[in-house]
Structure formats: C-alpha cells, structure tokens
PDB file of N, CA and C in Angstrom:
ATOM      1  N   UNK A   1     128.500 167.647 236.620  1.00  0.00           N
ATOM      2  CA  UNK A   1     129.846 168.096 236.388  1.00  0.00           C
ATOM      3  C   UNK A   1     130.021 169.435 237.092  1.00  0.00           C
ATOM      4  N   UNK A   2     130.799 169.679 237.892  1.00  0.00           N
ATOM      5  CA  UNK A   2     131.446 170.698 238.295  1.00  0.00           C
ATOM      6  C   UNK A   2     132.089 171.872 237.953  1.00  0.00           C
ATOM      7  N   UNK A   3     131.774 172.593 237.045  1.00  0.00           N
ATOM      8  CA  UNK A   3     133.313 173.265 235.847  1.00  0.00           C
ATOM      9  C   UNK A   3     132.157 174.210 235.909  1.00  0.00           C
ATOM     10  N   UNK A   4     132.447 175.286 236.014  1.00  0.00           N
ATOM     11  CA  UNK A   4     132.076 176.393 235.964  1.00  0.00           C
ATOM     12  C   UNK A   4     131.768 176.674 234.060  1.00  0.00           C
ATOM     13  N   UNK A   5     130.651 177.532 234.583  1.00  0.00           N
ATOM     14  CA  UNK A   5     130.077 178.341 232.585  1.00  0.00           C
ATOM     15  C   UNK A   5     131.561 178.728 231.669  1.00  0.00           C
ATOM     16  N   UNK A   6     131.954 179.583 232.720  1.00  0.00           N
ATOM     17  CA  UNK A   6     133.041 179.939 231.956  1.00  0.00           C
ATOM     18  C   UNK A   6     134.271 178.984 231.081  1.00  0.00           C
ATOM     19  N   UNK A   7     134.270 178.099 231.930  1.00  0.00           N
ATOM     20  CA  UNK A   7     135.933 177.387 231.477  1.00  0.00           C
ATOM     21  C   UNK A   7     134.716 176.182 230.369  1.00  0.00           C
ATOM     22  N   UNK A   8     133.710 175.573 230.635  1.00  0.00           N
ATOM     23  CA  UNK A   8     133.418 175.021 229.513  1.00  0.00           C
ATOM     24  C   UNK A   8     133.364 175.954 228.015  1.00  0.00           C
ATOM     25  N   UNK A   9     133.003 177.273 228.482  1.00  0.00           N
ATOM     26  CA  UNK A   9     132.917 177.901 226.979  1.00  0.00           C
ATOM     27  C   UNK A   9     134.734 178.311 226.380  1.00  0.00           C
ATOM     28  N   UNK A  10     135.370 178.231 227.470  1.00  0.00           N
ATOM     29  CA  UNK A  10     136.699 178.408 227.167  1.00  0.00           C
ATOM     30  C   UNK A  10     137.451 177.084 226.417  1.00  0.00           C
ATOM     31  N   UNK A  11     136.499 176.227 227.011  1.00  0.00           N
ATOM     32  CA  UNK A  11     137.486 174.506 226.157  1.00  0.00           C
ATOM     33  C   UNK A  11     136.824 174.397 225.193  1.00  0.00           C
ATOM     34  N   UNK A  12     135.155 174.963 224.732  1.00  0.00           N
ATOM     35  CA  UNK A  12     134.631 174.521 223.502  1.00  0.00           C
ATOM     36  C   UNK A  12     135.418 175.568 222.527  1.00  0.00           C
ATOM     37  N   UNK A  13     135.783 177.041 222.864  1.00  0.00           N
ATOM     38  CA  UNK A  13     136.434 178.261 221.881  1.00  0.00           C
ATOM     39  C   UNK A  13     137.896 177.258 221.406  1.00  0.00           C
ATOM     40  N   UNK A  14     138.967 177.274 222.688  1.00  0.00           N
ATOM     41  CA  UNK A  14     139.833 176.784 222.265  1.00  0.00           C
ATOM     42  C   UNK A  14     140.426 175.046 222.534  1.00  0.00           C
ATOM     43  N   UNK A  15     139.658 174.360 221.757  1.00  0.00           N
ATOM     44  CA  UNK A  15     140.508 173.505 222.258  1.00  0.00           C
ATOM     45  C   UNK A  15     141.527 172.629 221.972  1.00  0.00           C
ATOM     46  N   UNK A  16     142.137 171.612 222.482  1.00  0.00           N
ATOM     47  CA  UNK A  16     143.392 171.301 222.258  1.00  0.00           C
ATOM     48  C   UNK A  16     143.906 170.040 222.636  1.00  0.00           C
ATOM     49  N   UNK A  17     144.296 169.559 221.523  1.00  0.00           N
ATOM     50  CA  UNK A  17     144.415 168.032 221.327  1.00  0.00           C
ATOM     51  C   UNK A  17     145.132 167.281 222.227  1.00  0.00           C
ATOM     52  N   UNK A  18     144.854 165.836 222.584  1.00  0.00           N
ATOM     53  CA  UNK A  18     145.259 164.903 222.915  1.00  0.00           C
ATOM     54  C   UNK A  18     146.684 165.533 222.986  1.00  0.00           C
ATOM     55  N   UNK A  19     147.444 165.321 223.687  1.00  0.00           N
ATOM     56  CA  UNK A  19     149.089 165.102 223.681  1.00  0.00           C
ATOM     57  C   UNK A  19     149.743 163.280 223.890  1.00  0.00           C
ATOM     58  N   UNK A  20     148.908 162.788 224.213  1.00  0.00           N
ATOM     59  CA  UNK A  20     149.269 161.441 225.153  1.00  0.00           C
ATOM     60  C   UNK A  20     149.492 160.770 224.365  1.00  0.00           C
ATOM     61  N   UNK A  21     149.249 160.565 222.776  1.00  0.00           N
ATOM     62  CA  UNK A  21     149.660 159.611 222.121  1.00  0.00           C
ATOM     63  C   UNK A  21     151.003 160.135 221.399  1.00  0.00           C
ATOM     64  N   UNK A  22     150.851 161.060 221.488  1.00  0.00           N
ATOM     65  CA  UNK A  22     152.313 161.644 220.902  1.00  0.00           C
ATOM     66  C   UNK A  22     153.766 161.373 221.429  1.00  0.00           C
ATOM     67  N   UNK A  23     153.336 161.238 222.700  1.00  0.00           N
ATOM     68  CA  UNK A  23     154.787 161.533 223.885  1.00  0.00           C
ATOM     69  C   UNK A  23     155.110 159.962 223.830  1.00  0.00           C
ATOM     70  N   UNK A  24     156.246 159.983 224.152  1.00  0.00           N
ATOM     71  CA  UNK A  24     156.882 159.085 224.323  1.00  0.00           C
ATOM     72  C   UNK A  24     157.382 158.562 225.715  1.00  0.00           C
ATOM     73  N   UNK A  25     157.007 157.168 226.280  1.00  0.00           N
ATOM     74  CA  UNK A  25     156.905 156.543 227.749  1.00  0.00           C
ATOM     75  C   UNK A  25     157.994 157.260 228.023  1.00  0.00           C
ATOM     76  N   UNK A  26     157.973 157.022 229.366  1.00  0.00           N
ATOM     77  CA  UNK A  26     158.985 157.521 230.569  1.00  0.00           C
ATOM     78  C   UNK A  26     160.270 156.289 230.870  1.00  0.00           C
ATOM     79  N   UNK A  27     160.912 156.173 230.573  1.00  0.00           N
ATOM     80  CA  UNK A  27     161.890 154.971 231.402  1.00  0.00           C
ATOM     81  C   UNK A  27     162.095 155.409 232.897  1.00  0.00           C
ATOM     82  N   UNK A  28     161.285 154.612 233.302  1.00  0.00           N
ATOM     83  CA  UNK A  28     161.096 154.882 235.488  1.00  0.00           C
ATOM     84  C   UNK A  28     162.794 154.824 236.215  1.00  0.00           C
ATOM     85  N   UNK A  29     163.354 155.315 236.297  1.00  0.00           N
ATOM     86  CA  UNK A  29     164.427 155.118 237.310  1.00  0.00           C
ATOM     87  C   UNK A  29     165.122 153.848 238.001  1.00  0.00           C
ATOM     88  N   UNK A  30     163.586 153.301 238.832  1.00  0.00           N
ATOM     89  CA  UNK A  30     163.735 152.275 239.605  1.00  0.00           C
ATOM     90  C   UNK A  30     163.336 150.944 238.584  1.00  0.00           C
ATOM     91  N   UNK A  31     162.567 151.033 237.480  1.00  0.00           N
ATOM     92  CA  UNK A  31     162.407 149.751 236.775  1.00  0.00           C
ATOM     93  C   UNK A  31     163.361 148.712 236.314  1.00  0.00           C
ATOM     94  N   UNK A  32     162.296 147.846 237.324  1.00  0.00           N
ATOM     95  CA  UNK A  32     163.518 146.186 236.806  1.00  0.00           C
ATOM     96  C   UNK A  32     164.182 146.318 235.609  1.00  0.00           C
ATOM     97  N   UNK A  33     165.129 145.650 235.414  1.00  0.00           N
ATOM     98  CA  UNK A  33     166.368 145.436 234.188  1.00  0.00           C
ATOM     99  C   UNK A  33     165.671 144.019 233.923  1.00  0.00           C
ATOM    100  N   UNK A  34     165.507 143.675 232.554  1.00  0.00           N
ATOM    101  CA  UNK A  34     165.304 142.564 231.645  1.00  0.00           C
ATOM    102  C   UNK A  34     165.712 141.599 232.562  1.00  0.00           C
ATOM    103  N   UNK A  35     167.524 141.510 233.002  1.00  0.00           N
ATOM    104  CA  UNK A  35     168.308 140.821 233.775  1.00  0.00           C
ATOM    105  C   UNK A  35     167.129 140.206 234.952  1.00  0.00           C
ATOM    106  N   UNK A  36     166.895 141.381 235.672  1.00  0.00           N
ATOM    107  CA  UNK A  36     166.631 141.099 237.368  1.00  0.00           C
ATOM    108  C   UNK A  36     165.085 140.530 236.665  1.00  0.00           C
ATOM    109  N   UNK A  37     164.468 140.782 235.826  1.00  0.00           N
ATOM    110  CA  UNK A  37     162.906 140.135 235.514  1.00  0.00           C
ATOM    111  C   UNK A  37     163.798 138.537 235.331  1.00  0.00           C
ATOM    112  N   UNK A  38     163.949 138.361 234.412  1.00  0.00           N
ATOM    113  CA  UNK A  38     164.657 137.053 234.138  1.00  0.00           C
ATOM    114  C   UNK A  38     164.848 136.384 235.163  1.00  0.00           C
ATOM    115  N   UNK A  39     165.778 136.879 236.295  1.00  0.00           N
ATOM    116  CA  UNK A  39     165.855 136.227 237.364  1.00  0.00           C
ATOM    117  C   UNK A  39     164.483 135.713 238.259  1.00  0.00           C
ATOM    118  N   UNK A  40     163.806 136.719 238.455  1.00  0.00           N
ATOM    119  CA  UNK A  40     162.684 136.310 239.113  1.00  0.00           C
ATOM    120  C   UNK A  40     161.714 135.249 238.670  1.00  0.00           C
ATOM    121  N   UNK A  41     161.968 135.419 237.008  1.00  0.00           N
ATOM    122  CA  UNK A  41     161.013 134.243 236.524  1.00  0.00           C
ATOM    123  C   UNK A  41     161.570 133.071 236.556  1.00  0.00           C
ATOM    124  N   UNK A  42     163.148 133.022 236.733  1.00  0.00           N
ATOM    125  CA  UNK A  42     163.538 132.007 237.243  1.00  0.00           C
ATOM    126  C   UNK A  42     163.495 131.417 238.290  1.00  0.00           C
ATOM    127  N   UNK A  43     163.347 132.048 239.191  1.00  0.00           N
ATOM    128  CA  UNK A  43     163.430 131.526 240.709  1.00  0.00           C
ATOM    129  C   UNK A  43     162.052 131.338 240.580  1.00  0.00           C
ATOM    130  N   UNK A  44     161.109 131.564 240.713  1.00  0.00           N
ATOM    131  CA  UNK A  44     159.573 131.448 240.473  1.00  0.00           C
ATOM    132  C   UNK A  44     159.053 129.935 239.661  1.00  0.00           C
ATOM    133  N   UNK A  45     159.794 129.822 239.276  1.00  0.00           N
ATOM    134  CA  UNK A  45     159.601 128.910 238.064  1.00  0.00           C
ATOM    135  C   UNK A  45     160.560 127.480 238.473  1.00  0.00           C
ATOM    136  N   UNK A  46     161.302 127.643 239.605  1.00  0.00           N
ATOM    137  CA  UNK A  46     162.227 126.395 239.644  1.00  0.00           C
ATOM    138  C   UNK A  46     161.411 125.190 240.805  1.00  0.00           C
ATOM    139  N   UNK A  47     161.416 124.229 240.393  1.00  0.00           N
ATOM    140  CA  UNK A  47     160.221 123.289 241.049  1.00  0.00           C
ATOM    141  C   UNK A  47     159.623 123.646 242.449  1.00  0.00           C
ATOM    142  N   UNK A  48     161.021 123.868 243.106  1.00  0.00           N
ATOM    143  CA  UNK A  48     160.520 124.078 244.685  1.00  0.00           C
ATOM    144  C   UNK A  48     159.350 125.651 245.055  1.00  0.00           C
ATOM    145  N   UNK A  49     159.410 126.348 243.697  1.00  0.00           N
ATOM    146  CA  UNK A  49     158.279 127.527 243.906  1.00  0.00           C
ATOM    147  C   UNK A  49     157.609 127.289 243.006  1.00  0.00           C
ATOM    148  N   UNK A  50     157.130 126.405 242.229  1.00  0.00           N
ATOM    149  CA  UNK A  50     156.768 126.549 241.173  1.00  0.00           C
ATOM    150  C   UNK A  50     155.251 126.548 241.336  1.00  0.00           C
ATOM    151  N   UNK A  51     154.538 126.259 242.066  1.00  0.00           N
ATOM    152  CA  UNK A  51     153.516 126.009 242.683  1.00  0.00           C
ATOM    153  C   UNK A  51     152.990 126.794 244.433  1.00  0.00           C
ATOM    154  N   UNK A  52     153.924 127.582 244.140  1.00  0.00           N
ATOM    155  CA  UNK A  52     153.559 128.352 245.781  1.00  0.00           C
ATOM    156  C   UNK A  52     153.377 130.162 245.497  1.00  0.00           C
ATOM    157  N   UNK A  53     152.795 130.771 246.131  1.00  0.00           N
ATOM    158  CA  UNK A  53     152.240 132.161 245.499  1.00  0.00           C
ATOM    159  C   UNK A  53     153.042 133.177 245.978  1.00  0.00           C
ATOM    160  N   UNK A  54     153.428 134.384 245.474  1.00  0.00           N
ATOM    161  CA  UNK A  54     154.605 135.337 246.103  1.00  0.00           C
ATOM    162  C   UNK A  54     154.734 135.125 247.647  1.00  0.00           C
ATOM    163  N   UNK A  55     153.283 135.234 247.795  1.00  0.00           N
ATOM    164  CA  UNK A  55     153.397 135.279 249.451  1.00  0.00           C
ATOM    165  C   UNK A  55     154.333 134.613 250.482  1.00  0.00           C
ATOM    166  N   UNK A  56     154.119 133.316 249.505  1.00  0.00           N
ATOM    167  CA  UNK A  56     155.263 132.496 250.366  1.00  0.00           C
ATOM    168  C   UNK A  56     156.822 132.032 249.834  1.00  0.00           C
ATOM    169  N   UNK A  57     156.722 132.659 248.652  1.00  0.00           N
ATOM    170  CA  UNK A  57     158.008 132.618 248.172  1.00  0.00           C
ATOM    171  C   UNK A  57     158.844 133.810 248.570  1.00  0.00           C
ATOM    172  N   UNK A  58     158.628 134.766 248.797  1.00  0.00           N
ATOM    173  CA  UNK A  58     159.403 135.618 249.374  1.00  0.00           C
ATOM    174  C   UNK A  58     160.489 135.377 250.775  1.00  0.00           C
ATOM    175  N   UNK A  59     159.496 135.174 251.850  1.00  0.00           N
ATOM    176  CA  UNK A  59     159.846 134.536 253.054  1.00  0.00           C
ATOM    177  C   UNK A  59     160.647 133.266 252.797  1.00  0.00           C
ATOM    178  N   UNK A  60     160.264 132.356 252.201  1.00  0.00           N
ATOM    179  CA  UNK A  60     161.451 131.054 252.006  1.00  0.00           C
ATOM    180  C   UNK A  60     163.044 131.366 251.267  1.00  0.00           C
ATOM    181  N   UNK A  61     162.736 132.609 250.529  1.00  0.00           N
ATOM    182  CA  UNK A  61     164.399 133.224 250.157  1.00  0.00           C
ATOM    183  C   UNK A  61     164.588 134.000 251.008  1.00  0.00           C
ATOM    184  N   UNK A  62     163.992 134.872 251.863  1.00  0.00           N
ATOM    185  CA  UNK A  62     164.281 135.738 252.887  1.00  0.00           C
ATOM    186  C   UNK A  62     164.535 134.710 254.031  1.00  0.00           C
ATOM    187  N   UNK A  63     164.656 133.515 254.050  1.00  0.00           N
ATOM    188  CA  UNK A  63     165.389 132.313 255.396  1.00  0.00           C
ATOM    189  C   UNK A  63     166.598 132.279 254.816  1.00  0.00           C
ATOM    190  N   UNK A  64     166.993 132.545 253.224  1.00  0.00           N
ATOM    191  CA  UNK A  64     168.000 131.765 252.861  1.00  0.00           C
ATOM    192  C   UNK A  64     169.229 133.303 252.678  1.00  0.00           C
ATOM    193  N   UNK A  65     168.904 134.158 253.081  1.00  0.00           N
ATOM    194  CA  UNK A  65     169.077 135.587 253.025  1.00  0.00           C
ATOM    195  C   UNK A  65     169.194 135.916 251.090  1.00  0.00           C
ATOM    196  N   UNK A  66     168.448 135.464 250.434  1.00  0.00           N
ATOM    197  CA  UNK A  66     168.706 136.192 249.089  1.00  0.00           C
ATOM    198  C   UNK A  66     166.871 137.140 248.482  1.00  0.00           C
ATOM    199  N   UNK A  67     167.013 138.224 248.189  1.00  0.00           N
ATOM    200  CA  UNK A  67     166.020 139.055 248.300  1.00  0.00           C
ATOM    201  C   UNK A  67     166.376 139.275 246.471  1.00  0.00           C
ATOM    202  N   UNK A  68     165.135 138.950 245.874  1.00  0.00           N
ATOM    203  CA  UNK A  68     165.044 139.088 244.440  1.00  0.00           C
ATOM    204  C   UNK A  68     163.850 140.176 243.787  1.00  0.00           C
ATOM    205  N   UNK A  69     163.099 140.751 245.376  1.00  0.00           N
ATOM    206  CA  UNK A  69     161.973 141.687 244.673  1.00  0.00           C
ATOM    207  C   UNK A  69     161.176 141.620 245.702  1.00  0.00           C
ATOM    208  N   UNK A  70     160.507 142.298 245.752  1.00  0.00           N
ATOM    209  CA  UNK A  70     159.197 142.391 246.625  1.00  0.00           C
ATOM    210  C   UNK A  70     157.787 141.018 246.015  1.00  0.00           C
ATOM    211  N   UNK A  71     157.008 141.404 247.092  1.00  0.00           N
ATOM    212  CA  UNK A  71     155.817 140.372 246.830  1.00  0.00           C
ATOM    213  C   UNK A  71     155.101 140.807 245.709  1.00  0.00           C
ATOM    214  N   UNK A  72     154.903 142.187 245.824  1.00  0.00           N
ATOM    215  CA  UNK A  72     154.117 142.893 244.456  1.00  0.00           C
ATOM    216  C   UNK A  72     155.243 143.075 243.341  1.00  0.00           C
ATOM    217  N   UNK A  73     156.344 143.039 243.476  1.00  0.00           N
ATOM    218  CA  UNK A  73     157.214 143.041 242.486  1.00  0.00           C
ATOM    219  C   UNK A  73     157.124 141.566 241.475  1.00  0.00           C
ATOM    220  N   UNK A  74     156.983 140.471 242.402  1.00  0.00           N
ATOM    221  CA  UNK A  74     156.715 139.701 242.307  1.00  0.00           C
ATOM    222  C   UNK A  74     155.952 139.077 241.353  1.00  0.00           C
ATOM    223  N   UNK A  75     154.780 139.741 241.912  1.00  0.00           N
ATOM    224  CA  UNK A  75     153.596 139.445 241.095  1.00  0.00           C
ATOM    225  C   UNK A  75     153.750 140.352 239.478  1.00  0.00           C
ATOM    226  N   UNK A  76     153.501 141.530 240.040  1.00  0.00           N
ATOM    227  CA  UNK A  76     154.083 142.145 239.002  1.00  0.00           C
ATOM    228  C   UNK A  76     154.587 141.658 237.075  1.00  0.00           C
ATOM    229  N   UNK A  77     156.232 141.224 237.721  1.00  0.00           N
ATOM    230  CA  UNK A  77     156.449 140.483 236.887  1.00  0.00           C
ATOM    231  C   UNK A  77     156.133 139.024 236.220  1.00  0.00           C
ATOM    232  N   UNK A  78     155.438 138.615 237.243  1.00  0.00           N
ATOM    233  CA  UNK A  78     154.442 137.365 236.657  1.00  0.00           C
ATOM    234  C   UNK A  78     153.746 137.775 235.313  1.00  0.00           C
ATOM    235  N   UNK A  79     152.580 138.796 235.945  1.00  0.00           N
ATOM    236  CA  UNK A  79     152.079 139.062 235.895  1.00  0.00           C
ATOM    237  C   UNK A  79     152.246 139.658 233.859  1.00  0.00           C
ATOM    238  N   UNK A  80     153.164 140.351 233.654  1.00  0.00           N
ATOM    239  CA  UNK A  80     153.650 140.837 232.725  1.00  0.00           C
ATOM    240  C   UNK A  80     153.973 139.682 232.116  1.00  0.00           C
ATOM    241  N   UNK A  81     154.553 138.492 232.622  1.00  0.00           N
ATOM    242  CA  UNK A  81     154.753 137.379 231.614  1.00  0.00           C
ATOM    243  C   UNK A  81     153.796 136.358 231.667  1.00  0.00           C
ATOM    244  N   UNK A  82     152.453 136.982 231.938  1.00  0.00           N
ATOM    245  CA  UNK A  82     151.482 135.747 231.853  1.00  0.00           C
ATOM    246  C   UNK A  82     151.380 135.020 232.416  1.00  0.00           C
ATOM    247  N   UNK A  83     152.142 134.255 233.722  1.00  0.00           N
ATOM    248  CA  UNK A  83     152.317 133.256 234.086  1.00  0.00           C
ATOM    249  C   UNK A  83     151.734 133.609 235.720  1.00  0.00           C
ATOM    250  N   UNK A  84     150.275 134.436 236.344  1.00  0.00           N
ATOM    251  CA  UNK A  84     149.615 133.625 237.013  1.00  0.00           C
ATOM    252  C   UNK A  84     148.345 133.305 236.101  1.00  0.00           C
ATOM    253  N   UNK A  85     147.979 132.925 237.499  1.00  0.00           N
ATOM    254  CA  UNK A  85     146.683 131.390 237.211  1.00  0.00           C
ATOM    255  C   UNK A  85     145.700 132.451 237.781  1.00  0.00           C
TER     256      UNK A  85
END
C-alpha cells in the first residue's frame, strides 16, 4: 500500500463513516424513460429479431431509417430485463 505513515495514523485518529449507503441514487440526465426501454424490448422481442443479437439488429432498423438505441444500449436494456442468453 502506498499511503504514507502519516495519513494512515490520520484515518485510524479520525475516522469517518461510509456515506454511500446513505445518499440517495442520482437520476442520470440521459437515462432511458420506462417508455423508450419498453420500446426496445419490444422491437427486440418481435419475431423478426427475436433471435438475432444487437449487433445485427441495429443495422436492419438503421436500413429502415428508425434508430431505437445504440448496440450497448441495447444490450443494456436486455440485459436489465433478463432476457439475454
């Protein structure tokens, strides 16, 4: 460990609790809306993708010009609803 004599005897004199369970999450700015998740698990989920991996589902709506998320967005929200393999 790296930490100098001093600052360990300074964290054993004073130290000072956890904060992290206290605080309360951040709502991110850019985070999907319930809505736009919904959507994706829909489109993901409708026969013609239902079986094909972000990778290539992206590009087959990007022919059709409709853009629902990124590839890692993608996954992402799979991901959060359980539904890869």
């Amino acid at each position: 460990m790296c930490i100098s004599q001093r600052t360990l005897k300074r964290w054993a004199n004073n130290p000072t609790p956890d904060k992290r369970p206290t605080t309360a999450p951040v709502k991110q700015p850019r985070q999907l809306s319930e809505d736009e998740e919904q959507r994706i698990l829909m489109v993901c989920n409708l026969p013609q993708y239902a079986d094909l991996p972000a990778s290539q589902i992206v590009p087959l709506l990007a022919d059709k010009d409709v853009y629902i998320g990124s590839e890692s967005t993608i996954y992402r929200v799979l991901k959060k609803h359980r539904q890869l393999t």
